[in-house]
Protein backbone atom coordinates (compact mmCIF):
# COMPACT_ATOMS: atom_id res chain seq x y z
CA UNK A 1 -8.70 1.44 -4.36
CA UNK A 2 -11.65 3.04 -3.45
CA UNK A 3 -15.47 1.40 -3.86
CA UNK A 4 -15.76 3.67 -7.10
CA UNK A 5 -12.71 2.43 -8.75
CA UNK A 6 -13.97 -0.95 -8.27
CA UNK A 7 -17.01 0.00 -9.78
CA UNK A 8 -15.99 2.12 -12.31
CA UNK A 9 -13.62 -1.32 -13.43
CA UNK A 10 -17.34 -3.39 -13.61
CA UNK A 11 -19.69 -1.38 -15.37
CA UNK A 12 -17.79 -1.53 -18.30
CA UNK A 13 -20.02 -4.83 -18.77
CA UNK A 14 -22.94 -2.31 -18.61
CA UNK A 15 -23.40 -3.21 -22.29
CA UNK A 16 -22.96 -7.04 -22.12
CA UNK A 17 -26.12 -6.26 -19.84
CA UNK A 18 -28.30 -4.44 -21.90
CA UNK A 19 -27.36 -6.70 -24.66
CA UNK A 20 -29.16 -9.28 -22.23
CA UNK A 21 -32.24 -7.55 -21.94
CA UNK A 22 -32.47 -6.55 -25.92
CA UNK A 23 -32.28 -10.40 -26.43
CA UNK A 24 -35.42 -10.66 -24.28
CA UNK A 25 -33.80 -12.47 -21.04
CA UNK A 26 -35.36 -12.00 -18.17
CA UNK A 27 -33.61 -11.54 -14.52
CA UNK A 28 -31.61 -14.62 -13.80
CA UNK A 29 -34.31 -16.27 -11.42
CA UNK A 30 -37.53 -15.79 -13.55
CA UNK A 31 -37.60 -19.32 -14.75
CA UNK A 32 -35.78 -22.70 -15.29
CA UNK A 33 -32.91 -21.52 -18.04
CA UNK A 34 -29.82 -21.17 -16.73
CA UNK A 35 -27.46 -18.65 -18.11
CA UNK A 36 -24.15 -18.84 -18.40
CA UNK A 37 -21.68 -15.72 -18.98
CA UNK A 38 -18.69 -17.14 -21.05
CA UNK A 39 -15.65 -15.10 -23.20
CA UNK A 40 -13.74 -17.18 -26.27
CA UNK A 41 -11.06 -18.67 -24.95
CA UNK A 42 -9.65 -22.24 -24.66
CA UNK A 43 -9.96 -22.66 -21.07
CA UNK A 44 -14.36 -22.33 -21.05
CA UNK A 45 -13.99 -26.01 -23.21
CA UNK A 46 -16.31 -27.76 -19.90
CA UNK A 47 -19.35 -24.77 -21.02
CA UNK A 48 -18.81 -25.77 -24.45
CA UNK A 49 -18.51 -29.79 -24.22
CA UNK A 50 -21.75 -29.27 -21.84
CA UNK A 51 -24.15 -27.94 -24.07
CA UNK A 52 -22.87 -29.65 -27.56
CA UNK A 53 -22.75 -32.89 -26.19
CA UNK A 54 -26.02 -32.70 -24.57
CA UNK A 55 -24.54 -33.22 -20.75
CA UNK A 56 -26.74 -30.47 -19.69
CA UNK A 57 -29.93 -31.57 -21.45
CA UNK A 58 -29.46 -34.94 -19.96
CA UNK A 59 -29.75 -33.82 -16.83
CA UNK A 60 -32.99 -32.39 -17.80
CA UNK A 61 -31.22 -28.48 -17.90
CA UNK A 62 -31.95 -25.80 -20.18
CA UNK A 63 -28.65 -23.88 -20.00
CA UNK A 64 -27.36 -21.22 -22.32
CA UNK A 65 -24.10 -19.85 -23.00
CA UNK A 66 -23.56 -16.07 -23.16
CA UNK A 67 -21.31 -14.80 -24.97
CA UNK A 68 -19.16 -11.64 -23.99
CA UNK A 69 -15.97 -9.55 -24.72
CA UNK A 70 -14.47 -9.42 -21.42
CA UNK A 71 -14.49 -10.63 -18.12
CA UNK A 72 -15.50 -7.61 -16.68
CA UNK A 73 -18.88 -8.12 -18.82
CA UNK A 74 -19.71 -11.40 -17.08
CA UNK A 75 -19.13 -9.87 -13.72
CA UNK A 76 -21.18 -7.05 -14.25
CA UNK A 77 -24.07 -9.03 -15.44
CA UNK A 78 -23.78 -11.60 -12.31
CA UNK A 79 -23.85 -8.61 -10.08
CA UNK A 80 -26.91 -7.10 -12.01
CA UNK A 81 -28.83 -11.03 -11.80
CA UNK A 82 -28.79 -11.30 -15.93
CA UNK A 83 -27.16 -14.58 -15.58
CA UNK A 84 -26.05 -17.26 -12.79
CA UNK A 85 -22.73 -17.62 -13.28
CA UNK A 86 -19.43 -17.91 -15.31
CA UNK A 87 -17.79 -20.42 -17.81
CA UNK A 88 -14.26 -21.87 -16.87
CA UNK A 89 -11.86 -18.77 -18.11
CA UNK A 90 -13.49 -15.77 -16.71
CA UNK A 91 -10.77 -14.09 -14.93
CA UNK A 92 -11.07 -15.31 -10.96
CA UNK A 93 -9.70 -11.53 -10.29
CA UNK A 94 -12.11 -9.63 -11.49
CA UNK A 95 -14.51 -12.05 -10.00
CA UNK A 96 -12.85 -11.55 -6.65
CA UNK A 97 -13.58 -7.78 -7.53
CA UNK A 98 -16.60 -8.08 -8.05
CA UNK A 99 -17.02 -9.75 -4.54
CA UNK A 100 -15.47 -7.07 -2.99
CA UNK A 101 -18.26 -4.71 -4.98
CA UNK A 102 -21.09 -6.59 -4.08
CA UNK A 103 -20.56 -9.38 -1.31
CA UNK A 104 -21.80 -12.41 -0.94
CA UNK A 105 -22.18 -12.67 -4.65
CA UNK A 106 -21.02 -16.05 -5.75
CA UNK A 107 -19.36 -19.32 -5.33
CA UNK A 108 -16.24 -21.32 -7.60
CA UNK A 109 -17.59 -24.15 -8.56
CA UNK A 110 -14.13 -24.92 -10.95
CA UNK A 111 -11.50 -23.42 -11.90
CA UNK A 112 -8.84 -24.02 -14.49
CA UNK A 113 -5.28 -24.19 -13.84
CA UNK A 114 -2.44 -23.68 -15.98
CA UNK A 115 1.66 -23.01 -16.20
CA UNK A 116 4.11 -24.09 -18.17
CA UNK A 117 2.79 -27.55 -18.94
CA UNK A 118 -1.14 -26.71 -19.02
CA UNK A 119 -0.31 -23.94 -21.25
CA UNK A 120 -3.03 -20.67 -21.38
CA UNK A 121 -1.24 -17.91 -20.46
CA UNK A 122 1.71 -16.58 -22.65
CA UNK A 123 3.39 -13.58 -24.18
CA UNK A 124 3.16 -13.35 -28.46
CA UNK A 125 5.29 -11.55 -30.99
CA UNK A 126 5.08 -11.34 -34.48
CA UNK A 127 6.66 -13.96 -36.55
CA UNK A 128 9.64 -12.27 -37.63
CA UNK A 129 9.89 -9.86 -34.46
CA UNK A 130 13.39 -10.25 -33.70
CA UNK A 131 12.53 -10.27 -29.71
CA UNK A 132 13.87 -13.27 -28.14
CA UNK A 133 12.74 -12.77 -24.42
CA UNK A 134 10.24 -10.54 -22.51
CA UNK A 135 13.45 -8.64 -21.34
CA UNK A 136 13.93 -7.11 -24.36
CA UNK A 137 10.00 -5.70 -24.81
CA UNK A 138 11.43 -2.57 -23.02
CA UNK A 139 10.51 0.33 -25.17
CA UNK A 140 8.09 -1.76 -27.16
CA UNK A 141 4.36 -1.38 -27.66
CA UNK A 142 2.38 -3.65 -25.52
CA UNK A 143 -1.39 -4.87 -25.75
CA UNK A 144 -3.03 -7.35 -23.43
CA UNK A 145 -6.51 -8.80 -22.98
CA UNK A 146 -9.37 -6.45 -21.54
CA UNK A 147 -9.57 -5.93 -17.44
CA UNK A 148 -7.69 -5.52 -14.52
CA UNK A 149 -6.48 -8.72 -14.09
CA UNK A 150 -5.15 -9.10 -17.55
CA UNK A 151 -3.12 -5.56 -17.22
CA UNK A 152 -1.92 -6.34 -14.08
CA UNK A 153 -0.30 -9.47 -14.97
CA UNK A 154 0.98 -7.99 -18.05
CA UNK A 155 2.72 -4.97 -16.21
CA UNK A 156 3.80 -7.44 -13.51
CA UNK A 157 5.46 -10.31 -15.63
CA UNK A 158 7.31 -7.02 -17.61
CA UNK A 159 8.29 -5.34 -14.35
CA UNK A 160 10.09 -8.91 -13.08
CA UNK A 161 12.11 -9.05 -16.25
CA UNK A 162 13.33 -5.46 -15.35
CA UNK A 163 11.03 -3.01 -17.41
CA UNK A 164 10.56 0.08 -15.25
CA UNK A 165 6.59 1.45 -15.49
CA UNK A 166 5.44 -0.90 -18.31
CA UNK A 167 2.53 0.82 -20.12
CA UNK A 168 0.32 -2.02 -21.41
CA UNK A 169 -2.79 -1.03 -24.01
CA UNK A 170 -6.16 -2.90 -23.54
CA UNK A 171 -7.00 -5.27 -26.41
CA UNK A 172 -10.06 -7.85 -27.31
CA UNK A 173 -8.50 -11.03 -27.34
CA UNK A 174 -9.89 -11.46 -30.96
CA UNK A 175 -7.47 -8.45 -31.88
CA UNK A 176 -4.59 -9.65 -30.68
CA UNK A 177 -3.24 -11.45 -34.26
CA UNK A 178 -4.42 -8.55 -36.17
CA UNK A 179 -2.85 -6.13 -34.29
CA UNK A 180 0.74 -7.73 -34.20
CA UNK A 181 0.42 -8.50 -37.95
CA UNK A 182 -0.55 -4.81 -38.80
CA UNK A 183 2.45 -3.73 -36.51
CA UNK A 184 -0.29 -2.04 -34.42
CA UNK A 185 1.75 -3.76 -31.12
CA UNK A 186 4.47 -5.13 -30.85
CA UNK A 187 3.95 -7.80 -28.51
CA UNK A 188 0.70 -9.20 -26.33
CA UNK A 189 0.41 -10.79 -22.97
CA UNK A 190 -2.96 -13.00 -23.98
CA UNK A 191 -4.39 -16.22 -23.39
CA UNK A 192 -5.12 -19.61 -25.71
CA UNK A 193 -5.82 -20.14 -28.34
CA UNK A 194 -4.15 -16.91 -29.61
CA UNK A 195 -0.91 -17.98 -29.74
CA UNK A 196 -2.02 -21.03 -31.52
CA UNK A 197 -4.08 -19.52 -34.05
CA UNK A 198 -1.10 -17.07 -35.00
CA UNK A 199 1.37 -19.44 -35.18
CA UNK A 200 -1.02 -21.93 -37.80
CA UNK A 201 -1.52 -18.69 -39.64
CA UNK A 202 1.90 -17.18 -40.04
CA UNK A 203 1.40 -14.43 -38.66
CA UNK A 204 2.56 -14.78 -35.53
CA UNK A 205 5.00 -16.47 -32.51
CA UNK A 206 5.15 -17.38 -28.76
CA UNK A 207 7.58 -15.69 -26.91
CA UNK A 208 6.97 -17.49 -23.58
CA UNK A 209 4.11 -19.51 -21.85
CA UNK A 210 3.21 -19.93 -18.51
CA UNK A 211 4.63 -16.59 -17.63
CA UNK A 212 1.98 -16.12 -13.91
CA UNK A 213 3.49 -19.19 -12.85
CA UNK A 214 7.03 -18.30 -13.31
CA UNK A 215 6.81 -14.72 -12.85
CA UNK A 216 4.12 -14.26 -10.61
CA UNK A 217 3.51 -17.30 -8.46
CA UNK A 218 7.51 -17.81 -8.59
CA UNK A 219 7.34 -21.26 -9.60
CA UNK A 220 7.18 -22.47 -13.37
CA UNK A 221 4.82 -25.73 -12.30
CA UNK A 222 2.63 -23.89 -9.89
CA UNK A 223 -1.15 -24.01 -10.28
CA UNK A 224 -2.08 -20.74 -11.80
CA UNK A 225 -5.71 -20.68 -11.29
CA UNK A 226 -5.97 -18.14 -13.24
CA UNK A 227 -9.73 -18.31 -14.33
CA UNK A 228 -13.00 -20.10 -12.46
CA UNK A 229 -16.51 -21.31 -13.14
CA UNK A 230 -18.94 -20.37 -10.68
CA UNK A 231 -22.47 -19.31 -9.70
CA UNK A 232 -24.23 -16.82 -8.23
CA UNK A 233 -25.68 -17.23 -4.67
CA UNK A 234 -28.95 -15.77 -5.48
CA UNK A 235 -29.30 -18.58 -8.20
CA UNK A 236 -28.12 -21.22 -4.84
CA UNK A 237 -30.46 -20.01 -2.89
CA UNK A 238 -33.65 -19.40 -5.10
CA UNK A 239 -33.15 -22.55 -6.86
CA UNK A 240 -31.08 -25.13 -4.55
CA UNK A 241 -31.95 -27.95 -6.41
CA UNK A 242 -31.35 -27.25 -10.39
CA UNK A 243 -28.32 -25.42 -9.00
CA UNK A 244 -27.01 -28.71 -7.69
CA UNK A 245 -28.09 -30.60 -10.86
CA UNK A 246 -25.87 -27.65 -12.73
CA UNK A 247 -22.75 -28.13 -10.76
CA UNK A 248 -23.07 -31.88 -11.15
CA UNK A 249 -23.66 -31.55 -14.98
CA UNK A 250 -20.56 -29.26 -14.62
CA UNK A 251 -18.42 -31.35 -13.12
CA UNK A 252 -19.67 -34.47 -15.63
CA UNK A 253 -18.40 -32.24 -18.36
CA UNK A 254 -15.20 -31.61 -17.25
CA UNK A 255 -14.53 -35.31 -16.91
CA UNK A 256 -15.06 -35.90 -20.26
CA UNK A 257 -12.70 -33.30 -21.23
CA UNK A 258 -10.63 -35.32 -19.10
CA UNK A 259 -11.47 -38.75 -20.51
CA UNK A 260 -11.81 -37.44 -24.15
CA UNK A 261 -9.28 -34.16 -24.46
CA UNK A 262 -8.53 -34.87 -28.32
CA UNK A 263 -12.39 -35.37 -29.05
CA UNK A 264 -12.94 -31.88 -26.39
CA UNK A 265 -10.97 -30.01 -28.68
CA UNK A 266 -13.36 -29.23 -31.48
CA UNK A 267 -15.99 -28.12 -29.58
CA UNK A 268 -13.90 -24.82 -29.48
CA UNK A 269 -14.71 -24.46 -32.99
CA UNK A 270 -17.81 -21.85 -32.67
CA UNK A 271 -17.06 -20.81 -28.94
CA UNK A 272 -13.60 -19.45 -29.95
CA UNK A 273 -11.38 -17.98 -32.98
CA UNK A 274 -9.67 -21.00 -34.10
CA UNK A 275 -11.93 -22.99 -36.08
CA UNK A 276 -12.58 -27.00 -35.93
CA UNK A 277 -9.54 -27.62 -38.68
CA UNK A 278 -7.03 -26.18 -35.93
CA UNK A 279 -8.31 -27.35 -32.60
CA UNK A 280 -6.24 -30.62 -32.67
CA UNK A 281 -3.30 -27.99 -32.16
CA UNK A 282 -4.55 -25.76 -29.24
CA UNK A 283 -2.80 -26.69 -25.53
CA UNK A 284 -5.42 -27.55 -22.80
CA UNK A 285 -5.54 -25.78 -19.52
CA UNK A 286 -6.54 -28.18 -16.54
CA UNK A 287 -9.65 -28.23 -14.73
CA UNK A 288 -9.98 -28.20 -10.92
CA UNK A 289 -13.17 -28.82 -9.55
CA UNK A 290 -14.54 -26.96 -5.98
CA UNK A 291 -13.90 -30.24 -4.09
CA UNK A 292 -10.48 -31.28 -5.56
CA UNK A 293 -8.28 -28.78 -4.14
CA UNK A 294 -5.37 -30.04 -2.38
CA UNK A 295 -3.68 -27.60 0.37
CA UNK A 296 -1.02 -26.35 -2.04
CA UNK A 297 -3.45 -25.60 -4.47
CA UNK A 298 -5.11 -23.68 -2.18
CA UNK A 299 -2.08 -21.69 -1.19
CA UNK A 300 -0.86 -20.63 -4.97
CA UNK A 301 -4.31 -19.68 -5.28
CA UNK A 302 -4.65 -17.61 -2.42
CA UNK A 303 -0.76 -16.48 -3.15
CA UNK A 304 -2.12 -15.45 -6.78
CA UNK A 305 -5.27 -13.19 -5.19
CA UNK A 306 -2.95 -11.50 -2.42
CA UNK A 307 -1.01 -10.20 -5.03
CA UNK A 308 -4.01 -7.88 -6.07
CA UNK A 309 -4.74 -7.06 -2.11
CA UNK A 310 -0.85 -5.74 -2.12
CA UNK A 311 -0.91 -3.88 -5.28
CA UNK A 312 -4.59 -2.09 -3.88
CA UNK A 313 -6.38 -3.41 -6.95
CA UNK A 314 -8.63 -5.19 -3.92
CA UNK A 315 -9.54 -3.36 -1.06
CA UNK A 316 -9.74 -6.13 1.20
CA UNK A 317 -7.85 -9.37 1.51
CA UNK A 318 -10.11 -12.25 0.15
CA UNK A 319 -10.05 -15.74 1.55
CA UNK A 320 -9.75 -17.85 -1.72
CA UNK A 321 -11.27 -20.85 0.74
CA UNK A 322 -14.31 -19.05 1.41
CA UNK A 323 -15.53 -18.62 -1.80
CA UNK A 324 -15.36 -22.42 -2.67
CA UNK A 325 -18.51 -23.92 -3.37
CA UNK A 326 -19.59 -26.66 -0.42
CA UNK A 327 -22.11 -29.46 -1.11
């Protein structure tokens, strides 16, 4: 894929951007806030535990979440220095994308992986759809979530259940339930808490989870690090030291999603679609942080970006290792 495509793939974050600048933020290093790019999904619960819990202001931080449609919109406004970095659950493909776009741009701090036990990933049907396996989406109309990644997966997991040139439609994640319950689609590759929120509203059913680990990775328990937290190098070098106080703050919240996972769960409520009445219901990814990575982890992520090297999305072969945040 040529340096346009790639580009072409990012700028559709262009307006996430000037949304930015309308709300009067200034470039990423002008003073002591720290932005934070998230999109509403279950996965970013560390961002959202870490400011409504006050684990950030504790630390003497002024960090802000920012909220926007896609993944693609958080890489584009790292790469343009609106903010210094991403929430657990921005897609670690298009972030490797957007390396490949503009090197040197950022480091994983954590990343969040799921499969069929950590559920996050899954494929959704309407409630009385009378599709029983992904097999039998052949012919059907398909939707996934917004971005490269997302598509890719989608067209992937449909091609390894035998459906020939699977054309998958673009969706907002927030459209996913409407769009099944209007008959709009008739099925969605999408991410938590979708599934849940359909299911506690009628209106919808899971057809499968964990369907990159199976599928893609080839192993139903594998570590589908499928999404990452991380921060920009400009904001590690220009300012080393509240960077460091950030990652640490980070990595305190995701231990107390850890130590407190039913208490966690309603701080979706505001962050995501499901509201605080339903969180008790929504599965939990896991949460990996950049110094906790055992070999095999390592290896299913690396496995997970080289499947975007062979299908041309990257350009260049990406060393998963490299982009690991080091203390």
């Amino acid at each position: 894929m040529t340096s346009n495509i790639q580009r072409r793939h990012l700028l559709i974050g262009a307006s996430a951007a000037s949304a930015l600048t309308a709300m009067g933020a200034r470039p990423a290093h002008a003073d002591d806030k720290i932005l934070i790019g998230y999109w509403p999904i279950a996965s970013g619960l560390p961002l959202y535990v870490g400011l409504e819990r006050g684990i950030f202001r504790e630390a003497g931080l002024n960090v802000e979440g920012v909220k926007f449609a896609s993944a693609q919109q958080v890489a584009e406004a790292m790469i343009s220095g609106r903010i210094h970095g991403s929430a657990n659950g921005t897609a670690s493909a298009v972030l490797g994308l957007a390396e490949i776009t503009s090197p040197n741009l950022f480091k994983i701090i954590c990343s969040n992986p799921s499969n069929r036990s950590l559920v996050l990933d899954e494929f959704v049907v309407p409630k009385d759809s009378p599709v029983r396996s992904i097999a039998e989406l052949a012919g059907k109309k398909i939707a996934s979530g917004p971005g490269i990644q997302n598509v890719t997966l989608a067209k992937i997991i449909l091609e390894k259940n035998g459906i020939a040139n699977p054309t998958v439609t673009e969706l907002p994640v927030g459209q996913h339930v409407p769009a099944l319950a209007s008959g709009q689609v008739d099925a969605v590759y999408t991410l938590e808490p979708t599934g849940t929120a359909g299911r506690l509203k009628g209106l919808s059913r899971v057809l499968e989870t964990g369907v990159i680990s199976k599928y893609v990775l080839g192993n139903p328990d594998a570590p589908w690090f499928g999404g990452s937290a991380s921060v920009t190098n400009a904001f590690l070098k220009d300012s080393p030291e509240l960077a460091r106080r950030y990652i640490a703050a980070y990595g305190k919240a995701v231990q107390w999603v850890r130590s407190s996972p039913e208490e966690s769960r309603k701080h979706m409520d505001g962050f995501t679609a499901i509201e605080e009445a339903l969180v008790r219901e929504v599965p939990l990814s896991g949460f990996t942080m950049y110094n906790e990575f055992s070999v095999s982890d390592l290896g299913y992520f690396q496995k997970f970006f080289d499947v975007f090297t062979e299908r041309k999305i990257f350009s260049r072969k990406l060393d998963v290792k490299s982009l690991l945040y080091t203390a």
